[in-house]
PDB file of N, CA and C in Angstrom:
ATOM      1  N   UNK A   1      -6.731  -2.584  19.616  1.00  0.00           N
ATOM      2  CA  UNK A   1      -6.208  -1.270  19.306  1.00  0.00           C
ATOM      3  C   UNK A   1      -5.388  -1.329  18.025  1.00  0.00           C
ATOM      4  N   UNK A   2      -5.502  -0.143  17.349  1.00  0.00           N
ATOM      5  CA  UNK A   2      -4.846  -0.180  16.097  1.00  0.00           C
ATOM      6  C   UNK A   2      -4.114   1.266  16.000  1.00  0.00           C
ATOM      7  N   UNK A   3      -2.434   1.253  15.538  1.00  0.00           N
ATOM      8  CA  UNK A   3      -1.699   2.105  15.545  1.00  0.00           C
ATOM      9  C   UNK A   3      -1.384   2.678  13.998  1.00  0.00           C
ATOM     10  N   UNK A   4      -1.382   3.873  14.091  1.00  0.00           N
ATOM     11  CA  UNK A   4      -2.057   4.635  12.499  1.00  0.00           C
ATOM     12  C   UNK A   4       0.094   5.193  12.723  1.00  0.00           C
ATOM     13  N   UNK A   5       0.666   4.894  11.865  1.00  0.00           N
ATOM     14  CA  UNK A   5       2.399   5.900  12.118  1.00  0.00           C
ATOM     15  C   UNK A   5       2.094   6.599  10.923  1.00  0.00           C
ATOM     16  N   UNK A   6       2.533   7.824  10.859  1.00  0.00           N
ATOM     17  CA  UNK A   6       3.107   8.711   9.788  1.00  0.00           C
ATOM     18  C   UNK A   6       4.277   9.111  10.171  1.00  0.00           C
ATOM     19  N   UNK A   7       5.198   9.027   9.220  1.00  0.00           N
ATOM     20  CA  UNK A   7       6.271   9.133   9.042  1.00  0.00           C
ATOM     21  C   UNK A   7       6.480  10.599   7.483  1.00  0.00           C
ATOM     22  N   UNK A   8       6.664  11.750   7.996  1.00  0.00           N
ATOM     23  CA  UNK A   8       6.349  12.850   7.231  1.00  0.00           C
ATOM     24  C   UNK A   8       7.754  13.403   6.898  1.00  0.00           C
ATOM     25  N   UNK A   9       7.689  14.309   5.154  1.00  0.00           N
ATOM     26  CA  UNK A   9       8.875  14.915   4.962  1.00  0.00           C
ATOM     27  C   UNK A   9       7.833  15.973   4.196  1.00  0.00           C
ATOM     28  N   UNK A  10       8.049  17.139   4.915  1.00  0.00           N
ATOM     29  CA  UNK A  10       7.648  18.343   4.713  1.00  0.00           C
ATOM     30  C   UNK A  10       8.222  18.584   3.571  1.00  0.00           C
ATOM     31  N   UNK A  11       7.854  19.425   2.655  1.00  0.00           N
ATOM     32  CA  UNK A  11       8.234  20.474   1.394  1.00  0.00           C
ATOM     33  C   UNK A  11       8.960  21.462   2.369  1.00  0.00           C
ATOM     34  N   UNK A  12      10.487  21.868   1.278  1.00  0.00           N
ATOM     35  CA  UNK A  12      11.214  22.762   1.844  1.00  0.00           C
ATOM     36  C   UNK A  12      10.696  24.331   2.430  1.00  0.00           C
ATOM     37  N   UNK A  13       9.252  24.959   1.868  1.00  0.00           N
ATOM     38  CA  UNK A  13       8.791  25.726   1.835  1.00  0.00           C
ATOM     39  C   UNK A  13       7.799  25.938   2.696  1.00  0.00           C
ATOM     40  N   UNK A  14       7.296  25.165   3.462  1.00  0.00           N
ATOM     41  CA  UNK A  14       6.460  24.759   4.558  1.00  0.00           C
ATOM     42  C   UNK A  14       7.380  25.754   5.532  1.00  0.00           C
ATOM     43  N   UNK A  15       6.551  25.888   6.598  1.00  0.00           N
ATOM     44  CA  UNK A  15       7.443  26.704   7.262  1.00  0.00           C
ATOM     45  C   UNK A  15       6.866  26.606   8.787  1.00  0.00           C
ATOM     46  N   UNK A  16       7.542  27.066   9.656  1.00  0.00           N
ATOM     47  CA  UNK A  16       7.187  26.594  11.647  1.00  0.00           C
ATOM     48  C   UNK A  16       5.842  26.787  11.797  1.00  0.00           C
ATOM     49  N   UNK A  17       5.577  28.380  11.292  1.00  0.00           N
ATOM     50  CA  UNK A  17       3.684  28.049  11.266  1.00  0.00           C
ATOM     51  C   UNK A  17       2.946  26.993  10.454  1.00  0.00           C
ATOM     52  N   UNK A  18       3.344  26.901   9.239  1.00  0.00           N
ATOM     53  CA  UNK A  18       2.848  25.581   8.772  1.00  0.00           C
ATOM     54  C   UNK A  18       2.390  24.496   9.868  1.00  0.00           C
ATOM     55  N   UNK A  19       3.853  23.782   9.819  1.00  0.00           N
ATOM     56  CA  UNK A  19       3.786  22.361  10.786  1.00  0.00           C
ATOM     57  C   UNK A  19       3.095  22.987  12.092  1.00  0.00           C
ATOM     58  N   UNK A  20       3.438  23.533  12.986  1.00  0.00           N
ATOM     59  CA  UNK A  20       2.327  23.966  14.263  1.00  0.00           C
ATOM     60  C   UNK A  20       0.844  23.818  13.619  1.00  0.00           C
ATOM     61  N   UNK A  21       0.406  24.341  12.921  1.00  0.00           N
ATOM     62  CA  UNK A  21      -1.237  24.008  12.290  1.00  0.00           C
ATOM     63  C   UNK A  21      -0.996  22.692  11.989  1.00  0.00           C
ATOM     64  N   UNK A  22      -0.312  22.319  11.111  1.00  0.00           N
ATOM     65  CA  UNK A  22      -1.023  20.929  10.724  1.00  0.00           C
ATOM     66  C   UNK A  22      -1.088  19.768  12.484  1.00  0.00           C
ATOM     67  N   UNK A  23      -0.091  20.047  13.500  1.00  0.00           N
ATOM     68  CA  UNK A  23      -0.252  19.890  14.715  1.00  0.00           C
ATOM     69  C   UNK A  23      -1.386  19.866  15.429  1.00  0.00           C
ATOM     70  N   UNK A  24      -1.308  21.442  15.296  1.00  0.00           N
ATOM     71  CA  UNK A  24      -2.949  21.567  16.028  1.00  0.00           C
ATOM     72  C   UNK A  24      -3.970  20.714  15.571  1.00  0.00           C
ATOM     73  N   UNK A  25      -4.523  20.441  13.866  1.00  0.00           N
ATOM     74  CA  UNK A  25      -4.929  19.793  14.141  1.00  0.00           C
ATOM     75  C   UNK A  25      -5.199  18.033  13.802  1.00  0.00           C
ATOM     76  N   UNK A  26      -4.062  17.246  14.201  1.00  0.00           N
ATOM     77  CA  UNK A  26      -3.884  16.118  14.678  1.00  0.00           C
ATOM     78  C   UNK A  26      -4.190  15.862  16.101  1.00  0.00           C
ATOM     79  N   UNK A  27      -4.080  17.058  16.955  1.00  0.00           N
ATOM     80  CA  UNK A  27      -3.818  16.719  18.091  1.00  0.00           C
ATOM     81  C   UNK A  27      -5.324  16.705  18.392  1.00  0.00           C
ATOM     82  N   UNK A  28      -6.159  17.531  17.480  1.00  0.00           N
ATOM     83  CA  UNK A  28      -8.022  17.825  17.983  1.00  0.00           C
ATOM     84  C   UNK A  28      -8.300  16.560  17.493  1.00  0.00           C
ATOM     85  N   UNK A  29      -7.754  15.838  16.900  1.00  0.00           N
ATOM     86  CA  UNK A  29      -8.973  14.206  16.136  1.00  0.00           C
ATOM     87  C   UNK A  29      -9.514  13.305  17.479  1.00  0.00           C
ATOM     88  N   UNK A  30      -8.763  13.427  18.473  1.00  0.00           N
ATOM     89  CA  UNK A  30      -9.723  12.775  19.553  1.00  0.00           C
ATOM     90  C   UNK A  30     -10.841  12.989  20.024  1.00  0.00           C
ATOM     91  N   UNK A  31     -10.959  14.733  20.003  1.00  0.00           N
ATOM     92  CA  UNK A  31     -11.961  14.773  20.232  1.00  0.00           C
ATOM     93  C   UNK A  31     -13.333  15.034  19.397  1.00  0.00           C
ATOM     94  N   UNK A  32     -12.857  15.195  17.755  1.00  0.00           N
ATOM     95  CA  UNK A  32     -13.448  15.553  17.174  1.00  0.00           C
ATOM     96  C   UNK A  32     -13.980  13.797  16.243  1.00  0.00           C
ATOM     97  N   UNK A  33     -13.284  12.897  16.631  1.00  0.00           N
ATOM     98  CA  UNK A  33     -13.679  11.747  15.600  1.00  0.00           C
ATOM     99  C   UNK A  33     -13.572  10.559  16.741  1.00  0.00           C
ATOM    100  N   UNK A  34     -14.756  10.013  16.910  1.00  0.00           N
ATOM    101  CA  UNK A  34     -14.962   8.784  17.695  1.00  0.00           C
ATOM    102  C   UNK A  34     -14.475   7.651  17.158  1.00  0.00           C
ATOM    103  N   UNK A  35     -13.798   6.928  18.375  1.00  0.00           N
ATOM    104  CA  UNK A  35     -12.772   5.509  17.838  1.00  0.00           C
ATOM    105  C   UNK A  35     -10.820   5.894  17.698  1.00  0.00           C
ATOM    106  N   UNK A  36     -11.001   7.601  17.966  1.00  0.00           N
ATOM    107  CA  UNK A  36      -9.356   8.398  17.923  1.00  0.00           C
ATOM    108  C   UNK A  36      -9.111   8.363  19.208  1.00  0.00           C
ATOM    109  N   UNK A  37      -8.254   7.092  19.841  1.00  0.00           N
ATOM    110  CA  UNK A  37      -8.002   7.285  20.881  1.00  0.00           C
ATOM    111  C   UNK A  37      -7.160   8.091  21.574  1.00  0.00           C
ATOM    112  N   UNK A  38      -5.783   8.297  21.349  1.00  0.00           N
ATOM    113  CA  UNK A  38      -4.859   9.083  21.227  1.00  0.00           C
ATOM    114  C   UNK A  38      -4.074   9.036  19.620  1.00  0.00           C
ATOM    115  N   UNK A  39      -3.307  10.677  20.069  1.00  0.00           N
ATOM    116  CA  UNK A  39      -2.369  11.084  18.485  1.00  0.00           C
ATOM    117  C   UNK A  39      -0.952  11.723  19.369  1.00  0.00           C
ATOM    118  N   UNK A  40       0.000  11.516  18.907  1.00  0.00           N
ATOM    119  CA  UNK A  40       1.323  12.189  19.486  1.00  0.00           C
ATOM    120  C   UNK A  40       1.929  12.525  18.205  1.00  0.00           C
ATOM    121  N   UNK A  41       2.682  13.557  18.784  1.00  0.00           N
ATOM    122  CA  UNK A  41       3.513  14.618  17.694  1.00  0.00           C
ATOM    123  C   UNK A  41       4.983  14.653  17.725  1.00  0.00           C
ATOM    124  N   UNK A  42       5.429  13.903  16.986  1.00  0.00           N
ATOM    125  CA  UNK A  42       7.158  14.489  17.331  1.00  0.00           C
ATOM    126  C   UNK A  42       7.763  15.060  16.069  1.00  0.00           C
ATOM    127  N   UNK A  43       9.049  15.518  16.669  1.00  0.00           N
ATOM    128  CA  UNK A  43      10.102  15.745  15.163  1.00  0.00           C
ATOM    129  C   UNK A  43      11.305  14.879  15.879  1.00  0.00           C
ATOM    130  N   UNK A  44      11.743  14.633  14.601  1.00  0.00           N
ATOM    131  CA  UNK A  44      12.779  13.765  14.929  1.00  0.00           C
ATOM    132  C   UNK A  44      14.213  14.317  15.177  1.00  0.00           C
ATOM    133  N   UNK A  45      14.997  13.306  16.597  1.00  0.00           N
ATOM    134  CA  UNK A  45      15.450  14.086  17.074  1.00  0.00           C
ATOM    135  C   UNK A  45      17.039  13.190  17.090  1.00  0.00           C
ATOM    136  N   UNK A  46      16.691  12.107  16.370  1.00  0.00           N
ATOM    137  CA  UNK A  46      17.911  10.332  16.225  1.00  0.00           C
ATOM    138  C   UNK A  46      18.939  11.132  15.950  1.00  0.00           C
ATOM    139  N   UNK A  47      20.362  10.368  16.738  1.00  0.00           N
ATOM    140  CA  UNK A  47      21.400  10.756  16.399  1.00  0.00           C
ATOM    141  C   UNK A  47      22.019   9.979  15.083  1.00  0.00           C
ATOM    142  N   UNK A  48      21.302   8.897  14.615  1.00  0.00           N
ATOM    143  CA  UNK A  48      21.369   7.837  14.018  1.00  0.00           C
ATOM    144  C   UNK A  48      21.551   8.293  12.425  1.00  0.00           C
ATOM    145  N   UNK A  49      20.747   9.585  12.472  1.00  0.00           N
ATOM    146  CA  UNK A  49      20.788  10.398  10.848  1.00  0.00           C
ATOM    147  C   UNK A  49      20.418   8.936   9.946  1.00  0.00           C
ATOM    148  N   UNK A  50      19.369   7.880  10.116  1.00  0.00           N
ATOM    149  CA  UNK A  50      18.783   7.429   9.436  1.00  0.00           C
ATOM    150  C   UNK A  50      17.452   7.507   8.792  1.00  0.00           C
ATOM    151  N   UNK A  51      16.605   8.883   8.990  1.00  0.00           N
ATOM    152  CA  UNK A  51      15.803   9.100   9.222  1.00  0.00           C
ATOM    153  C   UNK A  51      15.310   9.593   7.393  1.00  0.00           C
ATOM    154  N   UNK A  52      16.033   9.574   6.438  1.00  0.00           N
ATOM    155  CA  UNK A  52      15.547   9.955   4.934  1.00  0.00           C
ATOM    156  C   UNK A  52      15.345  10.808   4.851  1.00  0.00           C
ATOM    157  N   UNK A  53      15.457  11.876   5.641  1.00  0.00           N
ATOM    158  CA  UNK A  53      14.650  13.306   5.427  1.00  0.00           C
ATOM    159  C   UNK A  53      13.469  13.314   6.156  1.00  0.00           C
ATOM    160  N   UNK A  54      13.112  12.176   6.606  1.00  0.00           N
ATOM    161  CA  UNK A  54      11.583  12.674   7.423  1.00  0.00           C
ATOM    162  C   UNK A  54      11.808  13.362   8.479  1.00  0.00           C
ATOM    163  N   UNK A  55      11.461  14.292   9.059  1.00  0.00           N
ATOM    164  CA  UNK A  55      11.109  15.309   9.953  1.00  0.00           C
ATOM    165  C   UNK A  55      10.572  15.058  11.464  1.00  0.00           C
ATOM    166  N   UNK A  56       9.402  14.543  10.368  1.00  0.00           N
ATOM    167  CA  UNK A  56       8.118  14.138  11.742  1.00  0.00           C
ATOM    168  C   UNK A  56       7.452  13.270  11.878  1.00  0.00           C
ATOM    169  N   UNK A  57       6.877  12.757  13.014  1.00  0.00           N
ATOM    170  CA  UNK A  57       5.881  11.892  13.071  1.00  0.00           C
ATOM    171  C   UNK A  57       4.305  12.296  13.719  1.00  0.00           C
ATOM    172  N   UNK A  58       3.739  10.848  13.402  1.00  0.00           N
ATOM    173  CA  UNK A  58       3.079  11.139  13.958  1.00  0.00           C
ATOM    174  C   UNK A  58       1.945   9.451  14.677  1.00  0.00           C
ATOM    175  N   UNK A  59       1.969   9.847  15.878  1.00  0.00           N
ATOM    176  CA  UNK A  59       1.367   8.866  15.999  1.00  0.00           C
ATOM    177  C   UNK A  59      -0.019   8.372  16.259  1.00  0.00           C
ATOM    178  N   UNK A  60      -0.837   7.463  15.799  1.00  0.00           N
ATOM    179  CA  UNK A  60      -2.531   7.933  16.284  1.00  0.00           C
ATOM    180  C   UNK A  60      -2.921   6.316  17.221  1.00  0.00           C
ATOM    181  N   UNK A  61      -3.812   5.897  17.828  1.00  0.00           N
ATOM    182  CA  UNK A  61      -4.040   5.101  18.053  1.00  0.00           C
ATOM    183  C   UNK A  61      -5.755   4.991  17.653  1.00  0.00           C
ATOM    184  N   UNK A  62      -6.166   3.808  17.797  1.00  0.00           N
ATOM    185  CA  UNK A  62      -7.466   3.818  17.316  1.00  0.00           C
ATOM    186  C   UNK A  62      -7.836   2.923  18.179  1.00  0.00           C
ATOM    187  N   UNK A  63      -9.116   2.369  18.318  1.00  0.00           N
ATOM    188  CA  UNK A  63      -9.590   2.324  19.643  1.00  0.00           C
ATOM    189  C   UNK A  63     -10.025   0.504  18.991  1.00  0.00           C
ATOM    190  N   UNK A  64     -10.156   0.340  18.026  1.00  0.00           N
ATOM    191  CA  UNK A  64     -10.684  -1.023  17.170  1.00  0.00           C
ATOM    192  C   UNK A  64     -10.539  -0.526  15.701  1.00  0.00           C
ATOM    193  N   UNK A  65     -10.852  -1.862  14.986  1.00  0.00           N
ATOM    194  CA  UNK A  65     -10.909  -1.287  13.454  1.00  0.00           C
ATOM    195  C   UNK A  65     -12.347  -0.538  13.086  1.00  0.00           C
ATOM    196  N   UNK A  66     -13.176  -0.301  13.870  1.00  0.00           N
ATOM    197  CA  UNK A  66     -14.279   0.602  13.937  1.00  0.00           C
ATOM    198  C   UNK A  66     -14.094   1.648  13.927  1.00  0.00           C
ATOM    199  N   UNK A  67     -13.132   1.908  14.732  1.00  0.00           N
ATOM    200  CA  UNK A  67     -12.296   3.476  14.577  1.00  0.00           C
ATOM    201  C   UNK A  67     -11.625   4.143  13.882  1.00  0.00           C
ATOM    202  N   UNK A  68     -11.031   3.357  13.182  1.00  0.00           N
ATOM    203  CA  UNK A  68     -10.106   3.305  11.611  1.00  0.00           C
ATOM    204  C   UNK A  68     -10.905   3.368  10.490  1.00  0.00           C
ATOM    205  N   UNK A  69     -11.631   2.304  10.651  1.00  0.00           N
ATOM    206  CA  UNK A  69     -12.851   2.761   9.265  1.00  0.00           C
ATOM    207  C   UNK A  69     -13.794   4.497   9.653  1.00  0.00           C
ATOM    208  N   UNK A  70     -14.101   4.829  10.715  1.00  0.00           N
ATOM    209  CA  UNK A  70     -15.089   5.602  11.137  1.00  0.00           C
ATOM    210  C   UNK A  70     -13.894   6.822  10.715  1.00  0.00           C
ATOM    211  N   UNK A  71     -12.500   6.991  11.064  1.00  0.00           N
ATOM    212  CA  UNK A  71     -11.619   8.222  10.683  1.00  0.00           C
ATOM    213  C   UNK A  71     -11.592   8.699   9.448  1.00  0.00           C
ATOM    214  N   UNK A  72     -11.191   6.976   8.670  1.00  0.00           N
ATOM    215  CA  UNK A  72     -10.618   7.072   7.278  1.00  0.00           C
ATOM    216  C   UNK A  72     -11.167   7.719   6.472  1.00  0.00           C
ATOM    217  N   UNK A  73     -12.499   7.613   5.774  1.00  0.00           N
ATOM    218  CA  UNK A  73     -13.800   9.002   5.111  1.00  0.00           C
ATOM    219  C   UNK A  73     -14.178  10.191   6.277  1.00  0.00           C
ATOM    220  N   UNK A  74     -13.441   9.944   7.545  1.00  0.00           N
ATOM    221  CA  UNK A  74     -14.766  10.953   8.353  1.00  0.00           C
ATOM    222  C   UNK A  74     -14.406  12.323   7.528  1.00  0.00           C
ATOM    223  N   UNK A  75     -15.399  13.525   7.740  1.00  0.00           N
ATOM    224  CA  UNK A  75     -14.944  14.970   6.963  1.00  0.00           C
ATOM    225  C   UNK A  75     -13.602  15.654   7.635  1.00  0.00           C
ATOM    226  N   UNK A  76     -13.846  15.467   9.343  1.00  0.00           N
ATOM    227  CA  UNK A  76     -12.032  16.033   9.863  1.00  0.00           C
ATOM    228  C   UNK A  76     -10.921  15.627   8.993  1.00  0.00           C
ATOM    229  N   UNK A  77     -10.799  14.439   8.545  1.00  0.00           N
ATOM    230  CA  UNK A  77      -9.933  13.577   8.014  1.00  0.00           C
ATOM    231  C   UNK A  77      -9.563  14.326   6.758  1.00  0.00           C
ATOM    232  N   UNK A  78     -10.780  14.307   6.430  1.00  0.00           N
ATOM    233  CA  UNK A  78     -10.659  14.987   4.567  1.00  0.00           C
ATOM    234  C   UNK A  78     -10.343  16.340   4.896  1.00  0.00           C
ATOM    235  N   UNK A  79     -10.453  17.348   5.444  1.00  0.00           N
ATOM    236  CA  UNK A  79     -10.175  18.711   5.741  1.00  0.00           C
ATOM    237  C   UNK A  79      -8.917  19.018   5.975  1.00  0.00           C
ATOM    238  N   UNK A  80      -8.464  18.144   7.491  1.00  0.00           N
ATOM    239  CA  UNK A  80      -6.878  17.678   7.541  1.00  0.00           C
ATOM    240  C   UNK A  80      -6.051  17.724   6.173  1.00  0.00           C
ATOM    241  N   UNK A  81      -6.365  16.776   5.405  1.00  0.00           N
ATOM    242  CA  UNK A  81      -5.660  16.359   4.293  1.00  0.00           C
ATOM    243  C   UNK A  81      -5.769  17.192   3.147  1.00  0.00           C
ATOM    244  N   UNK A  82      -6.868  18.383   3.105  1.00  0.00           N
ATOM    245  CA  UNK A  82      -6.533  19.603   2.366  1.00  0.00           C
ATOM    246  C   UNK A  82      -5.685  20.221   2.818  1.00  0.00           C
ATOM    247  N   UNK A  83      -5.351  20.412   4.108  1.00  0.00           N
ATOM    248  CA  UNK A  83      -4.097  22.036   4.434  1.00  0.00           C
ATOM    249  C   UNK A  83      -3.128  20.994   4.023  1.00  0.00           C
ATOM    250  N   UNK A  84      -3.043  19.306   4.833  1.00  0.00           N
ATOM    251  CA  UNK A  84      -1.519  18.775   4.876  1.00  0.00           C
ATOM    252  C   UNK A  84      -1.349  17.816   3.439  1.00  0.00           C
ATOM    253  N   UNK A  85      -1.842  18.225   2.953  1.00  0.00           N
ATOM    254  CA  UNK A  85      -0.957  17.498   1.430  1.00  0.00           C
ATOM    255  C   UNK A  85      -0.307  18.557   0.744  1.00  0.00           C
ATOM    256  N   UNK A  86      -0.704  19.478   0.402  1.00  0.00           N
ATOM    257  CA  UNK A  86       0.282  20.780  -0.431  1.00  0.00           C
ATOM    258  C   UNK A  86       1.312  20.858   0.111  1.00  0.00           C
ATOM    259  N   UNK A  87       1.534  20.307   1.971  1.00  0.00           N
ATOM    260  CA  UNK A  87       2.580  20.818   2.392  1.00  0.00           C
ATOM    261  C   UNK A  87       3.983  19.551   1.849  1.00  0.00           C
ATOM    262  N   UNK A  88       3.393  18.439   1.746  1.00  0.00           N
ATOM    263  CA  UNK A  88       3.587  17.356   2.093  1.00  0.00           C
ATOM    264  C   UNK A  88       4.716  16.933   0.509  1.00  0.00           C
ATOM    265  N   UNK A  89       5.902  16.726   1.101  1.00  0.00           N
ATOM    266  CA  UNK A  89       7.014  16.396  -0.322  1.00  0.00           C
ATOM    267  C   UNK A  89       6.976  14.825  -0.188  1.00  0.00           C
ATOM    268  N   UNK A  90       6.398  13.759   0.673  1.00  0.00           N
ATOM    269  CA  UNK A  90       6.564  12.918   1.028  1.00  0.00           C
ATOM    270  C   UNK A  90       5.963  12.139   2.304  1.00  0.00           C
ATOM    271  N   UNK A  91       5.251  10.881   1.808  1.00  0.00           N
ATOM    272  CA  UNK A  91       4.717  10.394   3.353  1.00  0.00           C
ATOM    273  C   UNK A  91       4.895   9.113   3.295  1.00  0.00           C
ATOM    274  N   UNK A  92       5.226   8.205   4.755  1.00  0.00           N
ATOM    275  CA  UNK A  92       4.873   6.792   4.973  1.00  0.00           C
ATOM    276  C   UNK A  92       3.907   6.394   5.844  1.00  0.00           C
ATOM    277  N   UNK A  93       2.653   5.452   5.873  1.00  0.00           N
ATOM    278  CA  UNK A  93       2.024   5.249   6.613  1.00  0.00           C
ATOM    279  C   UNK A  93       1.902   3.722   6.715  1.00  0.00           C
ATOM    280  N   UNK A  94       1.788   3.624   7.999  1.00  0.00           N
ATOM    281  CA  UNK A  94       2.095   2.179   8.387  1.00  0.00           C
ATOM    282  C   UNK A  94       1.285   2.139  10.318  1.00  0.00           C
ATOM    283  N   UNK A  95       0.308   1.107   9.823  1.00  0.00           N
ATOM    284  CA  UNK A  95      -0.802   0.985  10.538  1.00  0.00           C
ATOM    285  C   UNK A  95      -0.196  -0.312  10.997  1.00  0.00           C
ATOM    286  N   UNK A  96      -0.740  -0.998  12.278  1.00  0.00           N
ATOM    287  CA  UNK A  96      -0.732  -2.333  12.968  1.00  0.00           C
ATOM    288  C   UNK A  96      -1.541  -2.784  14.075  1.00  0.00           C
ATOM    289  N   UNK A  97      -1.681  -3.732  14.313  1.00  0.00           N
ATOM    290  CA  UNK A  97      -2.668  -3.981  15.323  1.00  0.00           C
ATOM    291  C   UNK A  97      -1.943  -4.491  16.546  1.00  0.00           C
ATOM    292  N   UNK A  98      -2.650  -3.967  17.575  1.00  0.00           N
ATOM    293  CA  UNK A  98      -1.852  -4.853  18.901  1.00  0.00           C
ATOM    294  C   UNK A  98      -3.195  -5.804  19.443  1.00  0.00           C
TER     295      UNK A  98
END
């Protein structure tokens, strides 16, 4: 299994409907892209205020690196990444294997 993190800082101008869509759809890649095992959604909620401004996360799992390669070009992927980059002032991504 392989764990996909985004670590997101929205543009100030993005707004609650924004992030809810870009939600919705993270949360459809399971069923729409084979090898997406699960995706979870949070905003951050640390009392720790170490967080840089990031907002949100996000988490995906992948089922093998078959699944990771099969996401990374799939067209959901690329479609995704038209609505959520304009929104996007900032991203970290950080993948690992268990």
């Amino acid at each position: 299994m392989i764990r996909h993190i985004l670590l997101i800082k929205f543009k100030a101008a993005s707004t609650l409907a924004d992030t809810e869509h870009i939600k919705n759809l993270f949360m459809a890649m399971p069923e729409k892209v084979e090898g997406v095992v699960s995706v979870e959604w949070g905003i951050n909620d640390s009392p720790e205020g170490k967080n840089k401004a990031y907002t949100h996360s996000v988490l995906m799992t992948f089922a093998n690196e078959a699944g990771r390669q099969n996401y990374l070009p799939h067209p959901e992927h690329d479609a995704l990444k038209k609505v959520f980059g304009p929104l996007l002032d900032d991203i970290i991504v950080f993948d690992y294997s268990l």
